[in-house]
Protein backbone atom coordinates (compact mmCIF):
# COMPACT_ATOMS: atom_id res chain seq x y z
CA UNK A 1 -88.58 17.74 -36.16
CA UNK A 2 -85.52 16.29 -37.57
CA UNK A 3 -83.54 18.71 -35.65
CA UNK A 4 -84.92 18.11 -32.23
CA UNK A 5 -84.00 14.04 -33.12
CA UNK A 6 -80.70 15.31 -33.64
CA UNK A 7 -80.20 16.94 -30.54
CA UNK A 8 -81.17 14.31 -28.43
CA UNK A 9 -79.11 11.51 -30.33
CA UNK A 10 -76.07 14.45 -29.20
CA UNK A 11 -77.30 14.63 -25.52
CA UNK A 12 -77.73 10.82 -25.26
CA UNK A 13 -73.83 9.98 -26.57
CA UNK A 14 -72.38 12.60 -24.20
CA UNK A 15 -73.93 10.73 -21.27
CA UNK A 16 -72.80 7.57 -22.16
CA UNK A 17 -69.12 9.25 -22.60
CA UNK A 18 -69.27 11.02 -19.79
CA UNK A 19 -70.67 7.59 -17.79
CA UNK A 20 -68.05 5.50 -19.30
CA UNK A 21 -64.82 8.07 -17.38
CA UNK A 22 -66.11 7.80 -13.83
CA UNK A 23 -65.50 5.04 -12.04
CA UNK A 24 -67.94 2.77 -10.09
CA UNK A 25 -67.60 3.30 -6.42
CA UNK A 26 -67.21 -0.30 -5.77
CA UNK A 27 -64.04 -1.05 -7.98
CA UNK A 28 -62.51 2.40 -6.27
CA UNK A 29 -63.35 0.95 -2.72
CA UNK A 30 -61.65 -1.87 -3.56
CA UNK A 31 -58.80 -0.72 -4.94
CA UNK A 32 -57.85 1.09 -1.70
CA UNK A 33 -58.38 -1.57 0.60
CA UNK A 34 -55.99 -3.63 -1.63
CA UNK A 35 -53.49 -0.77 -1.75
CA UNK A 36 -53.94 -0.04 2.35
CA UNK A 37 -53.70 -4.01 2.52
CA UNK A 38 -50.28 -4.36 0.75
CA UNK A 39 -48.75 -1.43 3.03
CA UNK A 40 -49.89 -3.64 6.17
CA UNK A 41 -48.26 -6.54 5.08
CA UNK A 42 -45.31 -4.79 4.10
CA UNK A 43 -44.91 -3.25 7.57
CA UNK A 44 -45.15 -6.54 9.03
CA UNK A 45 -42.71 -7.96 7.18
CA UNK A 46 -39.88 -4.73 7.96
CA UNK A 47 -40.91 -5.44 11.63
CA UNK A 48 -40.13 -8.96 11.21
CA UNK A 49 -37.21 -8.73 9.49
CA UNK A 50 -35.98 -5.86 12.31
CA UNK A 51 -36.90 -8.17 15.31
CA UNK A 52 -33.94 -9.28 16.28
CA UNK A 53 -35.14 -13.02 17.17
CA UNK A 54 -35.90 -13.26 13.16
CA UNK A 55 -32.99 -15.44 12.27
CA UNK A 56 -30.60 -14.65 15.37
CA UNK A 57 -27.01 -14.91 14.66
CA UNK A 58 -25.96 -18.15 16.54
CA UNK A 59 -21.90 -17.94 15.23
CA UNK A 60 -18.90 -15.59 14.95
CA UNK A 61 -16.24 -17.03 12.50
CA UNK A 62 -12.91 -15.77 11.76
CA UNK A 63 -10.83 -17.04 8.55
CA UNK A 64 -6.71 -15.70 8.03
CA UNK A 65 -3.19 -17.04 8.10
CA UNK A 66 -2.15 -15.66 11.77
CA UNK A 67 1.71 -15.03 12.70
CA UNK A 68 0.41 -12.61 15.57
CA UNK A 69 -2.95 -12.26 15.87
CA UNK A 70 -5.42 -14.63 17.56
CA UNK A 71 -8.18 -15.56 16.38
CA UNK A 72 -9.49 -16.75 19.77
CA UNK A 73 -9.22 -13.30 20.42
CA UNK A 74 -10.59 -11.93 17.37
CA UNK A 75 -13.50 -14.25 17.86
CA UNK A 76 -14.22 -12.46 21.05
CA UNK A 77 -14.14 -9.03 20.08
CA UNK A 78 -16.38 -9.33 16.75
CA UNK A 79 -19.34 -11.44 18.96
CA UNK A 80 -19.15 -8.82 21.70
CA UNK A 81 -20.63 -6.09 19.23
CA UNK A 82 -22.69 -8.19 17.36
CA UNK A 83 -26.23 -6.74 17.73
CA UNK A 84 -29.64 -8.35 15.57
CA UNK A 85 -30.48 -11.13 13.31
CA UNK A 86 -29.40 -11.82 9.68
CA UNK A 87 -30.91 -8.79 7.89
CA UNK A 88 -29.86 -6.11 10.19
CA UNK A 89 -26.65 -7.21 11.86
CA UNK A 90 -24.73 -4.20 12.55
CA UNK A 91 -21.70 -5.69 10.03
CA UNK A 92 -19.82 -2.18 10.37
CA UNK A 93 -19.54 -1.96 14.04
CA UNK A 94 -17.75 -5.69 13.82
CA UNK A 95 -15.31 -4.24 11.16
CA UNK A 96 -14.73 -1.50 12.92
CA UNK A 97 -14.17 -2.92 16.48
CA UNK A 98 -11.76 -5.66 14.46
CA UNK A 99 -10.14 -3.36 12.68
CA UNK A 100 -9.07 -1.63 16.17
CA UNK A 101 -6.37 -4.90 16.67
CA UNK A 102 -3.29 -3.42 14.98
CA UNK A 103 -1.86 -6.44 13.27
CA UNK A 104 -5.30 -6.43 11.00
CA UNK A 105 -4.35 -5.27 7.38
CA UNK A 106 -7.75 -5.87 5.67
CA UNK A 107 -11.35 -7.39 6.84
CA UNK A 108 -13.84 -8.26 5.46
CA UNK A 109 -17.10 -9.27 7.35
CA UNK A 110 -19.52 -11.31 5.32
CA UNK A 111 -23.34 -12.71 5.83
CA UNK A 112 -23.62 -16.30 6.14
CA UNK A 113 -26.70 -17.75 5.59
CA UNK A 114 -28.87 -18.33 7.96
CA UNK A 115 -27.02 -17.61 11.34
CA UNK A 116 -23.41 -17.30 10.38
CA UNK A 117 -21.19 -14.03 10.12
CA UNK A 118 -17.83 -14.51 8.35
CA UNK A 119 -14.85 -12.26 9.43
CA UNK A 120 -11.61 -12.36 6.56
CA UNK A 121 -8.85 -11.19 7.98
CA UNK A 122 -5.31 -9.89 6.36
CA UNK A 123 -2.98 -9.93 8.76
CA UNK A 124 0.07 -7.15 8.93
CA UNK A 125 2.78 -7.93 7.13
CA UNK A 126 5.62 -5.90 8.94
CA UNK A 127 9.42 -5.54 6.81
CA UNK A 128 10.69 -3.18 9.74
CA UNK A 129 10.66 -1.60 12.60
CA UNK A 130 10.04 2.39 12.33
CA UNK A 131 11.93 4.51 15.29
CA UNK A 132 11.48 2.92 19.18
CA UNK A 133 7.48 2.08 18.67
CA UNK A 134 6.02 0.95 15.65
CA UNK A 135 6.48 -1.27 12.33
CA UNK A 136 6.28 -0.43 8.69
CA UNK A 137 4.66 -2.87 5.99
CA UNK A 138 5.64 -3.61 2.41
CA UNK A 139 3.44 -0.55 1.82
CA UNK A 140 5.13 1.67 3.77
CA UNK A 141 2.44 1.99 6.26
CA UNK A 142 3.50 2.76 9.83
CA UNK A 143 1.22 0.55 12.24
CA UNK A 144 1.58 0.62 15.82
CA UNK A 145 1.01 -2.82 17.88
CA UNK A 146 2.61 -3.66 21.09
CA UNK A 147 5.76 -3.93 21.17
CA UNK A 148 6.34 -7.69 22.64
CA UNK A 149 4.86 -8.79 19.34
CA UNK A 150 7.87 -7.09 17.57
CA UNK A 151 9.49 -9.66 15.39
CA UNK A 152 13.28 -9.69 16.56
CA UNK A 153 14.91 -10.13 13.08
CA UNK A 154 13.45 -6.91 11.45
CA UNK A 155 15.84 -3.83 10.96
CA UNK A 156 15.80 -0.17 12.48
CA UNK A 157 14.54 2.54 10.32
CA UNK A 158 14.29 6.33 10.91
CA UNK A 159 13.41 9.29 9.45
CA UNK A 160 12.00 12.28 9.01
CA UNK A 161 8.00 12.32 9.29
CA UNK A 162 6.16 11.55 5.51
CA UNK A 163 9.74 9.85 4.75
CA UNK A 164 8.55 6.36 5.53
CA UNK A 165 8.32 4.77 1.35
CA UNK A 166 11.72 6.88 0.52
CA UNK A 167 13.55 4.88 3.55
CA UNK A 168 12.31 1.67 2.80
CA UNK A 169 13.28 2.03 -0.82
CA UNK A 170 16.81 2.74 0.12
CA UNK A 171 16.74 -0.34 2.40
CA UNK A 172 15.38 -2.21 -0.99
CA UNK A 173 18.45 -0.84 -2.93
CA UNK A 174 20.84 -1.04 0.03
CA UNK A 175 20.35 -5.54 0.20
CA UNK A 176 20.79 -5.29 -3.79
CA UNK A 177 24.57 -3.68 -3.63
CA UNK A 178 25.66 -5.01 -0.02
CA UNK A 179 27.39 -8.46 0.05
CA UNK A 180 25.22 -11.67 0.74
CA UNK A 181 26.76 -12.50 3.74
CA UNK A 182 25.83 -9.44 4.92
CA UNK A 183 22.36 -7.87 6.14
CA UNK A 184 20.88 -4.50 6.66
CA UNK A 185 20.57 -3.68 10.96
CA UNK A 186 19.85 -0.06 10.95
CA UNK A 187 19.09 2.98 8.38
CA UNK A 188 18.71 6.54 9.23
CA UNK A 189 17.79 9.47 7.70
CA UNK A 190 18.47 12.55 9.10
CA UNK A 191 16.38 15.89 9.29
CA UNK A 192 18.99 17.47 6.77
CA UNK A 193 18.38 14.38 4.30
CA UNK A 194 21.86 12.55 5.16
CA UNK A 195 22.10 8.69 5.37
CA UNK A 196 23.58 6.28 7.54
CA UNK A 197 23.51 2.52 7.65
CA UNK A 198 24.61 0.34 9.93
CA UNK A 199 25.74 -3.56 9.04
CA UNK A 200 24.94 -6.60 10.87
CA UNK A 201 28.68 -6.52 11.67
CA UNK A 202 28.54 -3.41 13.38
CA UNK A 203 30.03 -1.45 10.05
CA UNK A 204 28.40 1.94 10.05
CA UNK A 205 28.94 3.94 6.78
CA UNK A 206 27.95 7.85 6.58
CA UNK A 207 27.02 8.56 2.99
CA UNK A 208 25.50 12.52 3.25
CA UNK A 209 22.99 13.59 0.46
CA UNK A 210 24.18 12.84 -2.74
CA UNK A 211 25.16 9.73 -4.82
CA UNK A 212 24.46 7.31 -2.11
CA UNK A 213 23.89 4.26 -4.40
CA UNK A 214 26.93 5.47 -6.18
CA UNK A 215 29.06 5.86 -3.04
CA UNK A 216 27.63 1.96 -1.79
CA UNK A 217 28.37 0.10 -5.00
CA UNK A 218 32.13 1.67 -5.07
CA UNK A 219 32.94 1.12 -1.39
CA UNK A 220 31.39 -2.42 -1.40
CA UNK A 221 33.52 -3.32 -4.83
CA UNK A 222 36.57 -3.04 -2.65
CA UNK A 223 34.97 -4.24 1.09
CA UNK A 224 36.15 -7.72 0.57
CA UNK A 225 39.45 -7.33 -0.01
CA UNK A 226 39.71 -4.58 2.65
CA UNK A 227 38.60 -6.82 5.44
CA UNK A 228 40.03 -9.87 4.51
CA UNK A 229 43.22 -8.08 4.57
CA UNK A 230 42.93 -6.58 8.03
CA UNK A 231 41.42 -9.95 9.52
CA UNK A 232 43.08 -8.40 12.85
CA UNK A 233 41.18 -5.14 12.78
CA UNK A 234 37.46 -4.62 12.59
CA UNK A 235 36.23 -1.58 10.80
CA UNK A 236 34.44 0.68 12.84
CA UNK A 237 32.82 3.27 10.53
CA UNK A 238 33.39 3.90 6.95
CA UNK A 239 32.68 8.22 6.16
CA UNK A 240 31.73 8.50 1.96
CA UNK A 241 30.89 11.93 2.25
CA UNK A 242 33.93 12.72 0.09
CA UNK A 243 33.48 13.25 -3.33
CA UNK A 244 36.66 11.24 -4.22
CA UNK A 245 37.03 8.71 -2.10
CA UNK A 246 36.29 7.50 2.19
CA UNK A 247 37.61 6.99 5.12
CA UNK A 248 38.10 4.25 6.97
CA UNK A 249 37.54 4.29 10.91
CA UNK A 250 39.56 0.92 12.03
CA UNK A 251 38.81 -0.06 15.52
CA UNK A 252 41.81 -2.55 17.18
CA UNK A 253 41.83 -2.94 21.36
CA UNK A 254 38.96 -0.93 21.51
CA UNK A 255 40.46 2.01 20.27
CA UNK A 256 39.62 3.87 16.78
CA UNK A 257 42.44 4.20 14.29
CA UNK A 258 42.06 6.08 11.43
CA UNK A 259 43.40 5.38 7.82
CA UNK A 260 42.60 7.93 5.45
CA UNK A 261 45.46 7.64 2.54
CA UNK A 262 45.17 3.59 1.15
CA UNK A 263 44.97 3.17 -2.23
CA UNK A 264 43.95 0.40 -4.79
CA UNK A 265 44.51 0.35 -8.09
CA UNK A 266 45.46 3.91 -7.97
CA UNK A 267 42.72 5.22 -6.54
CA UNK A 268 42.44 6.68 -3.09
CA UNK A 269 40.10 4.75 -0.88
């Protein structure tokens, strides 16, 4: 007797265990309409958000110092791609078509809320001209705009391809050892790795391979007192691809003369 009443005391807790893990059809019923519910409204907010009238942008800014670009014209070319409203704007087709304009260094194209895009613009900052078509910044990056926005004060360089930061850090050192009244017009180097420079006085001076800082600062020690004592005669081309001294190409009634034995304080020159 006793052990029948234990049995069923057994069976009755496992039903009430087993009753207590399944959940009532209701609350489960519920539960996924609430969960299909939240998907909806989240689908009708992504299709809001994508609709294009949601928040239309209604202006095209354009922010930058400008020496050569216009922003007029910059203006123009960002709104002509600009596609959506505020959340889906397509921001890198407008930095993209922007960047296209040569003179633009860096840009940046911002959100403004609630109808505004903001385009920041860097413009070029060019320290040369590179060969017959293109400009070099203070990065030594060759850019490539037309070339009636060439400044006219800018001078020459040349060189082999992949050579563009060694020339312009010759034309760095080359305005530290040439005299202030004087200013770089044109630097070359060659496919074999020789120099030239040319003055803004029409001096050229060959310097070869080697030593070339060397060769400057000891033909520029004695340049002042070489032309103020020809006043008459206008150098035409100095050669320093001697290892002890130069020549001096003089240039009176348009013909070259040639001077190849002076000496100053001892020294051949």
């Amino acid at each position: 007797m006793n052990r029948m009443k234990h049995t069923g005391k057994h069976s009755k807790d496992t039903l009430t265990d087993n009753h207590s893990l399944a959940e009532p059809p209701g609350k489960l019923f519920h539960g996924i309409l609430f969960s299909i519910a939240i998907i909806a409204i989240l689908v009708v907010i992504s299709m809001k958000i994508l609709d294009p009238m949601t928040l239309p942008i209604r202006h095209v800014s354009i922010n930058g110092n400008f020496n050569h670009l216009s922003p007029v014209s910059l203006q123009e070319r960002a709104s002509n791609v600009v596609r959506g409203g505020f959340f889906n704007v397509n921001v890198e087709t407008i930095q993209n078509v922007v960047s296209e304009e040569p003179w633009v260094r860096e840009i940046l194209v911002r959100r403004i809320w609630p109808d505004r895009i903001m385009v920041d613009i860097k413009e070029q900052q060019a320290v040369a001209k590179w060969e017959d078509n293109a400009l070099i910044n203070q990065e030594a990056l060759i850019f490539y705009p037309d070339e009636s926005t060439f400044p006219g004060d800018l001078p020459y360089l040349s060189g082999p391809e992949n050579y563009y930061a060694l020339v312009l850090d010759y034309l760095d050192q080359f305005r530290e050892v040439i005299p202030e009244s004087l200013n770089v017009k044109e630097l070359h180097l060659s496919d074999r790795r020789s120099w030239e420079l040319t003055l803004d006085n029409d001096l050229t001076l060959y310097f070869g391979k080697t030593d070339v800082m060397d060769k400057a600062k000891q033909f520029f020690k004695y340049y002042p007192q070489i032309s103020n004592n020809n006043e008459k005669r206008r150098i035409n081309y100095v050669d320093l691809r001697y290892t002890n001294g130069f020549v001096i190409g003089w240039q009176s009634n348009n013909e070259s003369e040639f001077n190849n034995g002076q000496k100053q304080n001892g020294k051949k020159i």
